[in-house]
N, C-alpha and C. Protein backbone atom coordinates (compact mmCIF):
# COMPACT_ATOMS: atom_id res chain seq x y z
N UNK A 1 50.12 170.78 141.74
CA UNK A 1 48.88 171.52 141.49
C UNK A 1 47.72 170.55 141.27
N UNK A 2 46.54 171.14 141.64
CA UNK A 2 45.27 170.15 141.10
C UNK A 2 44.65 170.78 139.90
N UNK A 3 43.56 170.51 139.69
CA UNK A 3 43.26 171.35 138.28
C UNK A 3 42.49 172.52 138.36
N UNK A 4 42.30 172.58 140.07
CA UNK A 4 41.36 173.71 140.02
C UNK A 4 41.81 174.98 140.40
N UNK A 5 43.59 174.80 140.37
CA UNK A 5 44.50 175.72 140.60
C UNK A 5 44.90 176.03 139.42
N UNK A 6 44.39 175.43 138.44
CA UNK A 6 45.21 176.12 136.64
C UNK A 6 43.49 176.63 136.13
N UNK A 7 44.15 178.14 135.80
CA UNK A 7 43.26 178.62 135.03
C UNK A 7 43.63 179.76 133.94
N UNK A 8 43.62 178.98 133.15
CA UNK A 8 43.79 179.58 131.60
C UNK A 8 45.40 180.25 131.46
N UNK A 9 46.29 179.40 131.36
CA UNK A 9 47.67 179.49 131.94
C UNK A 9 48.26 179.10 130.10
N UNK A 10 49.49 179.98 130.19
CA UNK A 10 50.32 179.76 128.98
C UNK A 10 51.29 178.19 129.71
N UNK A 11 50.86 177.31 128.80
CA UNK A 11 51.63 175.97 129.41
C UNK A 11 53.20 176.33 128.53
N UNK A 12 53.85 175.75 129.63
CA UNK A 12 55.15 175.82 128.81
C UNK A 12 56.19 174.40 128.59
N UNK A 13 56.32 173.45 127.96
CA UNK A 13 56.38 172.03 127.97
C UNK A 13 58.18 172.43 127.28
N UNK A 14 59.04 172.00 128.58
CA UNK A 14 60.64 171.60 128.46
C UNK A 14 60.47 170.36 127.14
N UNK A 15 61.07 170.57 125.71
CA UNK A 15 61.71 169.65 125.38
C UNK A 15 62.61 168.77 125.38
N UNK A 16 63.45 168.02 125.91
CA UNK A 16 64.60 167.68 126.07
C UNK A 16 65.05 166.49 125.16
N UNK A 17 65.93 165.51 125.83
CA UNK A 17 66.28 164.61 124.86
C UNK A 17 67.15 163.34 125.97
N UNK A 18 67.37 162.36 125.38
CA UNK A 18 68.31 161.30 126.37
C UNK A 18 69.05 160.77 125.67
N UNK A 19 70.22 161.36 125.12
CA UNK A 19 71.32 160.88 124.53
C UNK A 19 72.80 161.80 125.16
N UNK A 20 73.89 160.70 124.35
CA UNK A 20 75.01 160.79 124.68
C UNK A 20 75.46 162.34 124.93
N UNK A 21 75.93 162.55 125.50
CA UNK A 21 76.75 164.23 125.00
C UNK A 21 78.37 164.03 125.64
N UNK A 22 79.03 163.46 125.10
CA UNK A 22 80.41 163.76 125.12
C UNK A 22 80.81 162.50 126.72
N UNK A 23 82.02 162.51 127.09
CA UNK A 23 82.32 161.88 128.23
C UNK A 23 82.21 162.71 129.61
N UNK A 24 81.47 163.77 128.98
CA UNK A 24 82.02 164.86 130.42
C UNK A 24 80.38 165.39 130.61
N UNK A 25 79.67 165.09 129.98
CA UNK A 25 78.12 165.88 130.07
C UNK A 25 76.84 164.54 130.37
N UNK A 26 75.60 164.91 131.06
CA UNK A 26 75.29 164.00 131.27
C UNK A 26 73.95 163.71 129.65
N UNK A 27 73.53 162.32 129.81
CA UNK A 27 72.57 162.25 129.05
C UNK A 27 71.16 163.14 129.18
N UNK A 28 70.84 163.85 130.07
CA UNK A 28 69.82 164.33 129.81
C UNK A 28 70.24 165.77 129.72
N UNK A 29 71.31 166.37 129.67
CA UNK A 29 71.91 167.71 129.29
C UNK A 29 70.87 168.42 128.79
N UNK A 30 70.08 167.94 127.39
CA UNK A 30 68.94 168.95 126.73
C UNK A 30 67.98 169.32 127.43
N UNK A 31 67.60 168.31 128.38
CA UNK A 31 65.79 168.60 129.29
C UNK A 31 66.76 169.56 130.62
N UNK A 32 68.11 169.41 130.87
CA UNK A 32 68.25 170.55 131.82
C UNK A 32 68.10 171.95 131.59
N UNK A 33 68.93 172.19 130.30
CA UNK A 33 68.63 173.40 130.20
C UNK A 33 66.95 173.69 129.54
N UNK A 34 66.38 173.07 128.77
CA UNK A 34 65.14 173.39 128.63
C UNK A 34 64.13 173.75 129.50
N UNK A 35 64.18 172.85 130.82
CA UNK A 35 63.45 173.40 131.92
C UNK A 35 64.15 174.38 132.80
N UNK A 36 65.34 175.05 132.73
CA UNK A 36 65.72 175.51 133.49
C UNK A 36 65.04 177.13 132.11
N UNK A 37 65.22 177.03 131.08
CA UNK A 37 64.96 178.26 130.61
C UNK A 37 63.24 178.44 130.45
N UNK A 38 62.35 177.10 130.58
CA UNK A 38 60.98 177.12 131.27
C UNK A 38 60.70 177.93 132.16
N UNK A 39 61.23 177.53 133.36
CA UNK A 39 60.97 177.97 134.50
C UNK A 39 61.34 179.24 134.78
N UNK A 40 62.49 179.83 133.97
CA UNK A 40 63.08 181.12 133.85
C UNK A 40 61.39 182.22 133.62
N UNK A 41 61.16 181.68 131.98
CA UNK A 41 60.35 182.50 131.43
C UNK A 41 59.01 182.34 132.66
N UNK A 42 58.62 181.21 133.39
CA UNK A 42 57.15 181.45 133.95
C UNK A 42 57.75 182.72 135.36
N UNK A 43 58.63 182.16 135.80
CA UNK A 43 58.96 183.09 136.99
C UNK A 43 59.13 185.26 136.07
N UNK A 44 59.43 185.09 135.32
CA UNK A 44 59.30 186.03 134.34
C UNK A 44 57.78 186.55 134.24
N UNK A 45 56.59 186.00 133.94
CA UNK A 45 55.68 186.40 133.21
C UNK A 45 54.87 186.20 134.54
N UNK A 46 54.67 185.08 134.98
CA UNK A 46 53.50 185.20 135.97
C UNK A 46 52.16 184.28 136.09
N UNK A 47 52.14 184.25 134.56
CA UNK A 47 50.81 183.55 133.83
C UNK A 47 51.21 182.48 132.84
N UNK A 48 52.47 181.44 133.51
CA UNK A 48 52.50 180.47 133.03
C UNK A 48 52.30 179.56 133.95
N UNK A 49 52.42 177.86 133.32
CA UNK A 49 52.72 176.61 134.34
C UNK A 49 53.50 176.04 133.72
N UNK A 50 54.49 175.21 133.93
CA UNK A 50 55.50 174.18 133.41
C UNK A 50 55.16 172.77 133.53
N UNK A 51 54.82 172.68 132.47
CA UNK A 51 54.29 171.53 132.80
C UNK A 51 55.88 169.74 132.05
N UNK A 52 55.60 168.65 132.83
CA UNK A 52 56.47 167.96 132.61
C UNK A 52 57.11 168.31 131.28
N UNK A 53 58.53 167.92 131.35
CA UNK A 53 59.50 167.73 130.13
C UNK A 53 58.95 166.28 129.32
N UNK A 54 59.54 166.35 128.10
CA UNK A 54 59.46 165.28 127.51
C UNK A 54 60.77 165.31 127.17
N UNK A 55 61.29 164.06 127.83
CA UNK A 55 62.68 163.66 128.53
C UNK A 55 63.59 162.74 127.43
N UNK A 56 62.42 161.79 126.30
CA UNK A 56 63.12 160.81 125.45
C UNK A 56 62.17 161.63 124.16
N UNK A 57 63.29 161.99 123.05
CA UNK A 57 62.97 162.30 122.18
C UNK A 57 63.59 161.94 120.27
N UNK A 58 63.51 162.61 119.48
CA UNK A 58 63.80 162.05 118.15
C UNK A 58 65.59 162.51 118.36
N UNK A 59 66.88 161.42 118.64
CA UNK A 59 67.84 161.54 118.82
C UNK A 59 68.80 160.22 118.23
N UNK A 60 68.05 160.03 116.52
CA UNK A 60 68.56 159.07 115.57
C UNK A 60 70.13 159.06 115.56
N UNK A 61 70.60 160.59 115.50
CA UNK A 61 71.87 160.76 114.77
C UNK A 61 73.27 160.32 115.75
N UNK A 62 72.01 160.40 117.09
CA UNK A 62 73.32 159.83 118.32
C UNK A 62 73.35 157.96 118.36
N UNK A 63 72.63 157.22 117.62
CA UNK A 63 72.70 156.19 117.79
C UNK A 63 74.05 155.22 117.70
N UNK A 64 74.37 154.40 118.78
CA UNK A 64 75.90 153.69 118.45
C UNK A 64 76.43 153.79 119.54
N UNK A 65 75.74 154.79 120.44
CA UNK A 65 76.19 155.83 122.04
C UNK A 65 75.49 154.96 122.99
N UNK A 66 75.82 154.32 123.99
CA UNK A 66 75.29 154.10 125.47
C UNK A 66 74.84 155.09 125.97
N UNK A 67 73.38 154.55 126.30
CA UNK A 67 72.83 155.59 127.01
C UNK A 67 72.09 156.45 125.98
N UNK A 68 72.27 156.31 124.92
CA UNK A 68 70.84 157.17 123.94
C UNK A 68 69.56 156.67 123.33
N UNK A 69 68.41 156.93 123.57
CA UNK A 69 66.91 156.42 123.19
C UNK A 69 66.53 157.72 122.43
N UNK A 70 65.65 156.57 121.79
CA UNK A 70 64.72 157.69 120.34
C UNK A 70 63.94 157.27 120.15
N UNK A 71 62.85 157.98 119.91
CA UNK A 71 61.34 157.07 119.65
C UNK A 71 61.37 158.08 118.21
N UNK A 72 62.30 158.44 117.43
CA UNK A 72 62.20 158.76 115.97
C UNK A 72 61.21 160.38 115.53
N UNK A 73 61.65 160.58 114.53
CA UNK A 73 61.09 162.03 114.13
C UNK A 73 59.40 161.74 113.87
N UNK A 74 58.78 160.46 113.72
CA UNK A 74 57.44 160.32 113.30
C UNK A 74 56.62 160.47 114.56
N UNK A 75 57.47 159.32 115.34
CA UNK A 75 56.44 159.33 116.65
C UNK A 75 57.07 160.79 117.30
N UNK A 76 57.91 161.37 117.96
CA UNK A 76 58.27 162.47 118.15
C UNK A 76 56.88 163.43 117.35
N UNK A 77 56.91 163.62 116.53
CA UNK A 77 55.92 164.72 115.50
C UNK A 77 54.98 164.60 116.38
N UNK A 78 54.06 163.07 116.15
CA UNK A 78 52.93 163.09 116.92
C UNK A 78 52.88 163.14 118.25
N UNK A 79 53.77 163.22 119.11
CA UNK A 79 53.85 162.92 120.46
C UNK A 79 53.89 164.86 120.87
N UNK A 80 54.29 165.38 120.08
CA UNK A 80 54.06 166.87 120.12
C UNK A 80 52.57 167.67 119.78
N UNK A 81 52.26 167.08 118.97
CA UNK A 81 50.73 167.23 117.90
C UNK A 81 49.67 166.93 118.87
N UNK A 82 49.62 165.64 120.01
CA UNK A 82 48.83 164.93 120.52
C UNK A 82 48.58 165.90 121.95
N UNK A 83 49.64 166.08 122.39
CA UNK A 83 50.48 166.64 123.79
C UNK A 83 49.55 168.25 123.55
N UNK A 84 50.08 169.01 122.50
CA UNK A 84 49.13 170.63 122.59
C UNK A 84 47.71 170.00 122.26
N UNK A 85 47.07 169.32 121.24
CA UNK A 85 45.62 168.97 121.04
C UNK A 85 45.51 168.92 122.85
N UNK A 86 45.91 168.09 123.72
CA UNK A 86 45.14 167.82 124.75
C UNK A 86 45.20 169.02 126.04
N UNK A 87 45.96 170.38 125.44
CA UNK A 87 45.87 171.24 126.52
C UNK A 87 44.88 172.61 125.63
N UNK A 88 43.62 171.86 124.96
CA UNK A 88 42.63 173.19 124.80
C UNK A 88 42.00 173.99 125.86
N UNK A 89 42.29 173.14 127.12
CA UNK A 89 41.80 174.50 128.32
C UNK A 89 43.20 175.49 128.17
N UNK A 90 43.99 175.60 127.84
CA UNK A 90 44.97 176.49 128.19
C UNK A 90 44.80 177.62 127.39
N UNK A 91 45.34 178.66 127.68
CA UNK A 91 45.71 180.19 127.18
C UNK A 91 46.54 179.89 125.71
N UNK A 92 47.70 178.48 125.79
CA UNK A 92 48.11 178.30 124.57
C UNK A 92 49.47 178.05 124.90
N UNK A 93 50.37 177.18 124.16
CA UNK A 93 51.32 176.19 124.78
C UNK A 93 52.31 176.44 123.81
N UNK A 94 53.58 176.07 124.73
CA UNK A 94 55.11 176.81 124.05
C UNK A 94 55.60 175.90 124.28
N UNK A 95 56.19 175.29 123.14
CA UNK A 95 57.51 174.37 123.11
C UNK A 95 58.74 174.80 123.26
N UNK A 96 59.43 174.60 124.26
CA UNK A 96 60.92 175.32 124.82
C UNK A 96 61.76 173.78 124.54
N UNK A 97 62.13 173.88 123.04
CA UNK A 97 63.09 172.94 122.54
C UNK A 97 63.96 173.09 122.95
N UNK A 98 64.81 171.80 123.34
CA UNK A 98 66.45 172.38 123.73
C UNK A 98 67.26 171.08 122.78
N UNK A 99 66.79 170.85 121.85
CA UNK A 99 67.77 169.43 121.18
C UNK A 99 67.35 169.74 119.95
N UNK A 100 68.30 169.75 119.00
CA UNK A 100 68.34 170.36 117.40
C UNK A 100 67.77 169.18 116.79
N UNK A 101 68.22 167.86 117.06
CA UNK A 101 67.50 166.75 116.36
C UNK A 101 66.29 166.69 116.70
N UNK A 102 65.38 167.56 117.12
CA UNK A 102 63.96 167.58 116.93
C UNK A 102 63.50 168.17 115.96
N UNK A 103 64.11 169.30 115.21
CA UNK A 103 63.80 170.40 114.27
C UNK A 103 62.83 169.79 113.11
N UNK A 104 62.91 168.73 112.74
CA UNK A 104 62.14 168.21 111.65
C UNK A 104 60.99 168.16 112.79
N UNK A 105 61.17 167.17 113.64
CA UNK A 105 59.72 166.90 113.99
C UNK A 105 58.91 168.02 114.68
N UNK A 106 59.35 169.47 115.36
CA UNK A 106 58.96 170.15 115.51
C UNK A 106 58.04 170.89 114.55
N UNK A 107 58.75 171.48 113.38
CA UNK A 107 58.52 171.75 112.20
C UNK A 107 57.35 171.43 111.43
N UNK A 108 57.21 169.75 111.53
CA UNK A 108 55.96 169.12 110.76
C UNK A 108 55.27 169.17 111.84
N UNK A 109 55.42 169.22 113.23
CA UNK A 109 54.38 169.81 113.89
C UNK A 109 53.68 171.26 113.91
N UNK A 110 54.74 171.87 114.00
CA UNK A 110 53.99 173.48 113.88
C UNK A 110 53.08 173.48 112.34
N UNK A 111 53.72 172.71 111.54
CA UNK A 111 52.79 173.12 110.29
C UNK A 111 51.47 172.77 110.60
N UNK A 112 50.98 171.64 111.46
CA UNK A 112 49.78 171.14 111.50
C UNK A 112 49.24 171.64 112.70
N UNK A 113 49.89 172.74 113.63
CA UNK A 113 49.00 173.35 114.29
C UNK A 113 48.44 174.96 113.57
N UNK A 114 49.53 175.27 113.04
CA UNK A 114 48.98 176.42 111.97
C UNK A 114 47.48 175.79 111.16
N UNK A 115 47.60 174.75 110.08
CA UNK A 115 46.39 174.59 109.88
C UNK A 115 45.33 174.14 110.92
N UNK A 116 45.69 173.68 111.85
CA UNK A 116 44.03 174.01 112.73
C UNK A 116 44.04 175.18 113.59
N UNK A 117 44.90 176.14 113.67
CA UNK A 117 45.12 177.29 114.03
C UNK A 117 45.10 177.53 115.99
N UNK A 118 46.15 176.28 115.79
CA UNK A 118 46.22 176.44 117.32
C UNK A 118 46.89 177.41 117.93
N UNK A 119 46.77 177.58 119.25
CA UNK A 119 47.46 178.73 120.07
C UNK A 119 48.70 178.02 120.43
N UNK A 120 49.89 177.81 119.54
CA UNK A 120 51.09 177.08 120.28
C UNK A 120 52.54 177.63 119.53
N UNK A 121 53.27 178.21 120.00
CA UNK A 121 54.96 178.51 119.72
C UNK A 121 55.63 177.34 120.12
N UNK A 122 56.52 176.98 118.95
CA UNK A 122 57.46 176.02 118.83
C UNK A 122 58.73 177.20 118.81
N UNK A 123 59.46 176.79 120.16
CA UNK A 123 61.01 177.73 120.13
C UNK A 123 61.95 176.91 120.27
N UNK A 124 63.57 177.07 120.12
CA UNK A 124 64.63 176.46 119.86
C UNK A 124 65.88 177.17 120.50
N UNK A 125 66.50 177.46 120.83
CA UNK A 125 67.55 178.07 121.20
C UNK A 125 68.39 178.36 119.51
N UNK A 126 68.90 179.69 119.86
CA UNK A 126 69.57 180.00 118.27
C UNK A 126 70.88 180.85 118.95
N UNK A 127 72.09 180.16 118.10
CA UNK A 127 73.10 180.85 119.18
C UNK A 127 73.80 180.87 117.64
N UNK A 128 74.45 182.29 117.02
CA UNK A 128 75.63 182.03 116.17
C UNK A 128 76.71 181.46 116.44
N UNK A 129 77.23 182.27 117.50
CA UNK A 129 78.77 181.44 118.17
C UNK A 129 78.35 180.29 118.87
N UNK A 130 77.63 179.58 118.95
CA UNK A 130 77.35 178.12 119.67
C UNK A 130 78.08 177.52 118.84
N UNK A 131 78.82 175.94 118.88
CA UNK A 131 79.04 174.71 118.56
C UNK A 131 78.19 173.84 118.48
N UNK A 132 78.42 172.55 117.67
CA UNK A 132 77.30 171.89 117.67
C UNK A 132 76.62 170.85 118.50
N UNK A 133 77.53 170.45 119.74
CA UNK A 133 77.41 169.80 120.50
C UNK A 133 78.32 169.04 121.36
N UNK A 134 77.69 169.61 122.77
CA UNK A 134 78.55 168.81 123.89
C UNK A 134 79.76 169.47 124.28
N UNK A 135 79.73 170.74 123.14
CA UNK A 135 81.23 171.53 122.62
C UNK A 135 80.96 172.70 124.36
N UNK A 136 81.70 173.79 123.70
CA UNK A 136 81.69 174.70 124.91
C UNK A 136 80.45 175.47 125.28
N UNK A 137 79.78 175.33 124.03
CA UNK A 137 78.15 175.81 124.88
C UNK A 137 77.42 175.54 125.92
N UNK A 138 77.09 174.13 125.18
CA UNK A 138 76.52 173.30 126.12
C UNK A 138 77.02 173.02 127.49
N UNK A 139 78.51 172.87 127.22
CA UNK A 139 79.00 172.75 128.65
C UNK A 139 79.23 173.75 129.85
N UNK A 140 79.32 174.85 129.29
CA UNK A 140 79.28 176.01 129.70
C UNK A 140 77.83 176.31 130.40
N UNK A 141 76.85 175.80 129.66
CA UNK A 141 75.58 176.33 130.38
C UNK A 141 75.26 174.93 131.14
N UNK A 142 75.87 174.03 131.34
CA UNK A 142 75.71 173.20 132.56
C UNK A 142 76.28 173.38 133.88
N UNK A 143 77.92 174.29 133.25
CA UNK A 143 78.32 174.52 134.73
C UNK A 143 77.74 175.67 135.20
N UNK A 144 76.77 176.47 134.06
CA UNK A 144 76.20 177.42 135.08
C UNK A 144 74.61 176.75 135.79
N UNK A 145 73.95 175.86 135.11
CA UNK A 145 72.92 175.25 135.42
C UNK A 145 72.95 173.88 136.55
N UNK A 146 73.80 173.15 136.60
CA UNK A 146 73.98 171.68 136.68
C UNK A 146 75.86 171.55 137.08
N UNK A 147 76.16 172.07 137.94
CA UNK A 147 77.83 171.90 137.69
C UNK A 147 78.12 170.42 137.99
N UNK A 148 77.37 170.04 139.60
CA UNK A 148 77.69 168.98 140.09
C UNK A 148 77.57 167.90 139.02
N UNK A 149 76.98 167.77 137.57
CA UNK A 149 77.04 166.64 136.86
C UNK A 149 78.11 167.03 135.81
N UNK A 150 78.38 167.65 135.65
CA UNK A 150 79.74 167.71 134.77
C UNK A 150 81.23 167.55 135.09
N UNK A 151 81.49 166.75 134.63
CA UNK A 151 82.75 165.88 134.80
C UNK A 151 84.01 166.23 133.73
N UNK A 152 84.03 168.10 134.38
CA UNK A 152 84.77 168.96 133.50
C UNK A 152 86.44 168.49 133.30
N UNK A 153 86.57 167.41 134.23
CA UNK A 153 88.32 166.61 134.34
C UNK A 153 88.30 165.45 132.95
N UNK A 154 87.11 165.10 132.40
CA UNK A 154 86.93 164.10 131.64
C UNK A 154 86.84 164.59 130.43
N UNK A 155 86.60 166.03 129.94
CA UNK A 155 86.05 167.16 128.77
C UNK A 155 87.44 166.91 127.92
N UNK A 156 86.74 166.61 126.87
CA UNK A 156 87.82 166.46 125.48
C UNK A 156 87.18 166.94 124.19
N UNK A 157 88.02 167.78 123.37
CA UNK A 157 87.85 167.88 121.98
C UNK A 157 87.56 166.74 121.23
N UNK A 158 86.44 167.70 120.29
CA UNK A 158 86.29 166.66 118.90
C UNK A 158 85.55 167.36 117.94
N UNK A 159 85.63 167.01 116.98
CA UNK A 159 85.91 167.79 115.51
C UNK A 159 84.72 168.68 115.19
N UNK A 160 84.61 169.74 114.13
CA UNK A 160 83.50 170.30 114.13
C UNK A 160 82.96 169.84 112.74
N UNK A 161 82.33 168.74 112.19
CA UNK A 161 82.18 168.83 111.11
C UNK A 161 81.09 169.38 110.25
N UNK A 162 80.78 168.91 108.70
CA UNK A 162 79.68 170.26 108.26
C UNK A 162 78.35 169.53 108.55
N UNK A 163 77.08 170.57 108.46
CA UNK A 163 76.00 170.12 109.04
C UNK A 163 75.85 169.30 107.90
N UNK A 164 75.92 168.99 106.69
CA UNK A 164 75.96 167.92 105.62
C UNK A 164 76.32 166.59 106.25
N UNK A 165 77.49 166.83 106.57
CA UNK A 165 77.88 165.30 106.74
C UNK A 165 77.35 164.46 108.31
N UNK A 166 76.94 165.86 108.59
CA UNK A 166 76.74 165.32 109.91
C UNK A 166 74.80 164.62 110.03
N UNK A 167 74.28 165.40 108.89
CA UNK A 167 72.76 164.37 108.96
C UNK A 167 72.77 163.54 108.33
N UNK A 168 73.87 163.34 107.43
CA UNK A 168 74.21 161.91 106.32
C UNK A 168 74.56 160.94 107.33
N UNK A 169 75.76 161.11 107.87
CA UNK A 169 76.53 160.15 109.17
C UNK A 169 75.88 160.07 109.93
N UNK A 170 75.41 161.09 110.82
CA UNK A 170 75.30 161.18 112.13
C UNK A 170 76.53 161.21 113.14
N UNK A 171 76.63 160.74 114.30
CA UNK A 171 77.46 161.48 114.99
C UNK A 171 78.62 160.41 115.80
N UNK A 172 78.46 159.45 115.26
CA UNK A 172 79.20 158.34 115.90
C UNK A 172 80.04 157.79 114.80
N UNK A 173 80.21 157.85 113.10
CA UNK A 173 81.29 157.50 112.46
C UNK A 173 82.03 159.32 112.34
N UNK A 174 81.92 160.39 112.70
CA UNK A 174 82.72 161.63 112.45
C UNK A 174 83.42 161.63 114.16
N UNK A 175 82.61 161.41 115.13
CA UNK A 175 83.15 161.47 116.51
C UNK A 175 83.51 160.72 117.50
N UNK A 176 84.64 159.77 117.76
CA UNK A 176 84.72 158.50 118.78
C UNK A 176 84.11 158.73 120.01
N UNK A 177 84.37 160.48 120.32
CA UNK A 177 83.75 160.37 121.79
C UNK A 177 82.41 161.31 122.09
N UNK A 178 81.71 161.67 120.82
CA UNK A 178 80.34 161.84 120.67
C UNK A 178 80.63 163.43 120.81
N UNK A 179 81.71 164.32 120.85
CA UNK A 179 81.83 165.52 121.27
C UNK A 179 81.74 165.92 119.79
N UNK A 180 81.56 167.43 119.25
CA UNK A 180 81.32 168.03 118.46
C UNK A 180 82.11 169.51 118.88
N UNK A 181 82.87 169.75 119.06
CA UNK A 181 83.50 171.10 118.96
C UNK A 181 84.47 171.02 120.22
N UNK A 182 84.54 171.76 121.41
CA UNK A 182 85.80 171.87 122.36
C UNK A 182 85.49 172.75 123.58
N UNK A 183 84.94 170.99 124.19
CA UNK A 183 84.31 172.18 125.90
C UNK A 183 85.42 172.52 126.95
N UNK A 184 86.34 172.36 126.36
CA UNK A 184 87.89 172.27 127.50
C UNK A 184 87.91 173.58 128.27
N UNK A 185 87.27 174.47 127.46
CA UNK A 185 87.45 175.67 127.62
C UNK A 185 86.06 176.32 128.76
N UNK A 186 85.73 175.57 128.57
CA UNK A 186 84.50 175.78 129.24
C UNK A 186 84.26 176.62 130.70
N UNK A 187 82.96 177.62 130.82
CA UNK A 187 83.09 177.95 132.43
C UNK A 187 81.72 178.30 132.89
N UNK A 188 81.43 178.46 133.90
CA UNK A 188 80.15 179.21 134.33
C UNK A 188 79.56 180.38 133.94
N UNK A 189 81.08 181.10 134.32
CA UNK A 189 80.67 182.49 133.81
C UNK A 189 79.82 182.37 132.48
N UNK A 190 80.66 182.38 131.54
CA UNK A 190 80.21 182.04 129.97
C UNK A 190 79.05 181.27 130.05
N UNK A 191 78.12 180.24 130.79
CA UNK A 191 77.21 180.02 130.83
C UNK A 191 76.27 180.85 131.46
N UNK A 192 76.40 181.50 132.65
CA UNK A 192 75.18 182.50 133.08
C UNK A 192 74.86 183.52 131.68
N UNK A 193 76.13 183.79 130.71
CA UNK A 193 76.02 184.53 129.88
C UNK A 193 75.01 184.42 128.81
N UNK A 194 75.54 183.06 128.53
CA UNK A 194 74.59 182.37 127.28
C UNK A 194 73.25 181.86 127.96
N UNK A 195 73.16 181.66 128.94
CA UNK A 195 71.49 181.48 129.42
C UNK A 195 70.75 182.50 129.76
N UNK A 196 71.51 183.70 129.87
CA UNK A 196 70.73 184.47 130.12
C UNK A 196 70.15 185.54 128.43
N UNK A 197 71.25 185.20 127.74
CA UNK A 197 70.90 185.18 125.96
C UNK A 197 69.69 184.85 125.78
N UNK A 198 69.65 183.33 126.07
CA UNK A 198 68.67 182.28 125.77
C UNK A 198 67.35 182.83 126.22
N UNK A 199 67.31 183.47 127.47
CA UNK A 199 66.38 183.41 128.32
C UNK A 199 65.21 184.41 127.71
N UNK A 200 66.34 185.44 127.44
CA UNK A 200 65.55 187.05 126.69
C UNK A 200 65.16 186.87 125.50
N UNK A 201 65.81 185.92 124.54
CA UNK A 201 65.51 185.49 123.57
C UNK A 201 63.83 184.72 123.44
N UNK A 202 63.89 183.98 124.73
CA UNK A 202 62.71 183.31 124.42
C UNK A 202 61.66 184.03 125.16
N UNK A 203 62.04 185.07 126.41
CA UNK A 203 60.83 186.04 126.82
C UNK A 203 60.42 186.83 125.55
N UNK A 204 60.75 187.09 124.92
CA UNK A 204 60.95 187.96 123.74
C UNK A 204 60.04 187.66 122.94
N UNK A 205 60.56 185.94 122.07
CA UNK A 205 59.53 185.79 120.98
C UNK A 205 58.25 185.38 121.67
N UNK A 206 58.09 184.80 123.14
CA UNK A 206 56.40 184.88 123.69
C UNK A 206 55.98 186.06 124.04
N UNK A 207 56.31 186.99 124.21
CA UNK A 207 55.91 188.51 124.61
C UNK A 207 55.28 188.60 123.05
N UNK A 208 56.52 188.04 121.68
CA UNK A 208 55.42 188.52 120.73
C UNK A 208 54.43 188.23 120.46
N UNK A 209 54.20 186.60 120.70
CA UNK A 209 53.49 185.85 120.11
C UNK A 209 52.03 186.06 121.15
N UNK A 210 52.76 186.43 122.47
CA UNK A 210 50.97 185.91 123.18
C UNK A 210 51.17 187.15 124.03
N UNK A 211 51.20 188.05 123.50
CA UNK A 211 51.26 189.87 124.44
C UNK A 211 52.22 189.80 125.96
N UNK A 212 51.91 191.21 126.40
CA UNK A 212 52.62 190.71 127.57
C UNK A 212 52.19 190.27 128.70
N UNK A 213 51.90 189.61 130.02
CA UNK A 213 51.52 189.15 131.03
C UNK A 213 50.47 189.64 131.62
């Protein structure tokens, strides 16, 4: 697009992340499904644009893992804060998080767009029966998103431990092979399922937040 093709458009910015996820999932697992449930909601509404993912994000707790970068929950905060400040031509901008270790820095972001009262939704994926990672969710919504990168012959269990120990530790002294629950089980089906959860979930809370199309 050039710029004289965007006019007054709900931006919708894929969060993602570049860390480990298990031996069977790839490192950028989070920015797949985030832009894939992006692109869901603009083809949905009409009156969005997708604009780039932010691909390396705050992913401390995976450190110890080949293949994981973090530019930390501070710069993360501001790299979110900076990113909506610079889309005031827009209708108003949605963060489509897909990596839980952003939640702080999301968080201290939304607080500081509330006080200048910007037009921006910070969303997350919220699943009760989800695992915490790399487990059968995630993998599940890769083979429905991404099959060709999952290396479902390589998929191994590993432990589920409590969210306590797991922001004390992090994720490399509780897990040798970075997995968090048990994608063995894993399938497509069960992923078209859960993305399409995801999907209504997040048409949903922007329908509330910014009317409908």
């Amino acid at each position: 697009m050039t710029w004289k093709e965007i006019d007054d458009p709900l931006v919708l910015v894929p969060v993602g992340s570049c860390e480990q996820h298990g031996p069977h999932l790839p490192l950028h697992t989070d920015t797949v499904i985030a832009t894939g449930l992006a692109h869901d909601l603009a083809a949905r509404r009409g009156d969005c644009v997708v604009a780039p993912a932010i691909t390396v994000s705050a992913s401390g707790e995976h450190a110890g893992f080949p293949g994981t970068l973090s530019v930390g929950t501070d710069v993360m905060a501001g790299i979110v804060i900076e990113l909506a400040r610079s889309a005031d031509w827009a209708h108003g901008v949605v963060f489509v998080n897909g990596h839980g270790g952003n939640a702080s820095a999301m968080k201290r972001a939304a607080l500081v767009f509330e006080r200048e009262q910007r037009e921006v939704l910070v969303w997350w994926p919220r699943l009760g029966d989800g695992d915490p990672h790399a487990g059968h969710t995630e993998t599940s919504l890769m083979l429905a998103l991404a099959p060709d990168e999952v290396r479902l012959e390589q998929a191994e269990a590993g432990p589920t431990p409590a969210m306590a120990d797991l922001i004390r530790c992090g994720v490399r002294p509780l897990s040798e092979n970075g997995v968090l629950g048990d994608p063995t089980g894993a399938t497509a089906d069960h992923g078209v399922e859960l993305f399409r959860r995801l999907a209504d979930h997040l048409a949903a809370a922007v329908a509330d937040w910014a009317g409908p199309p």
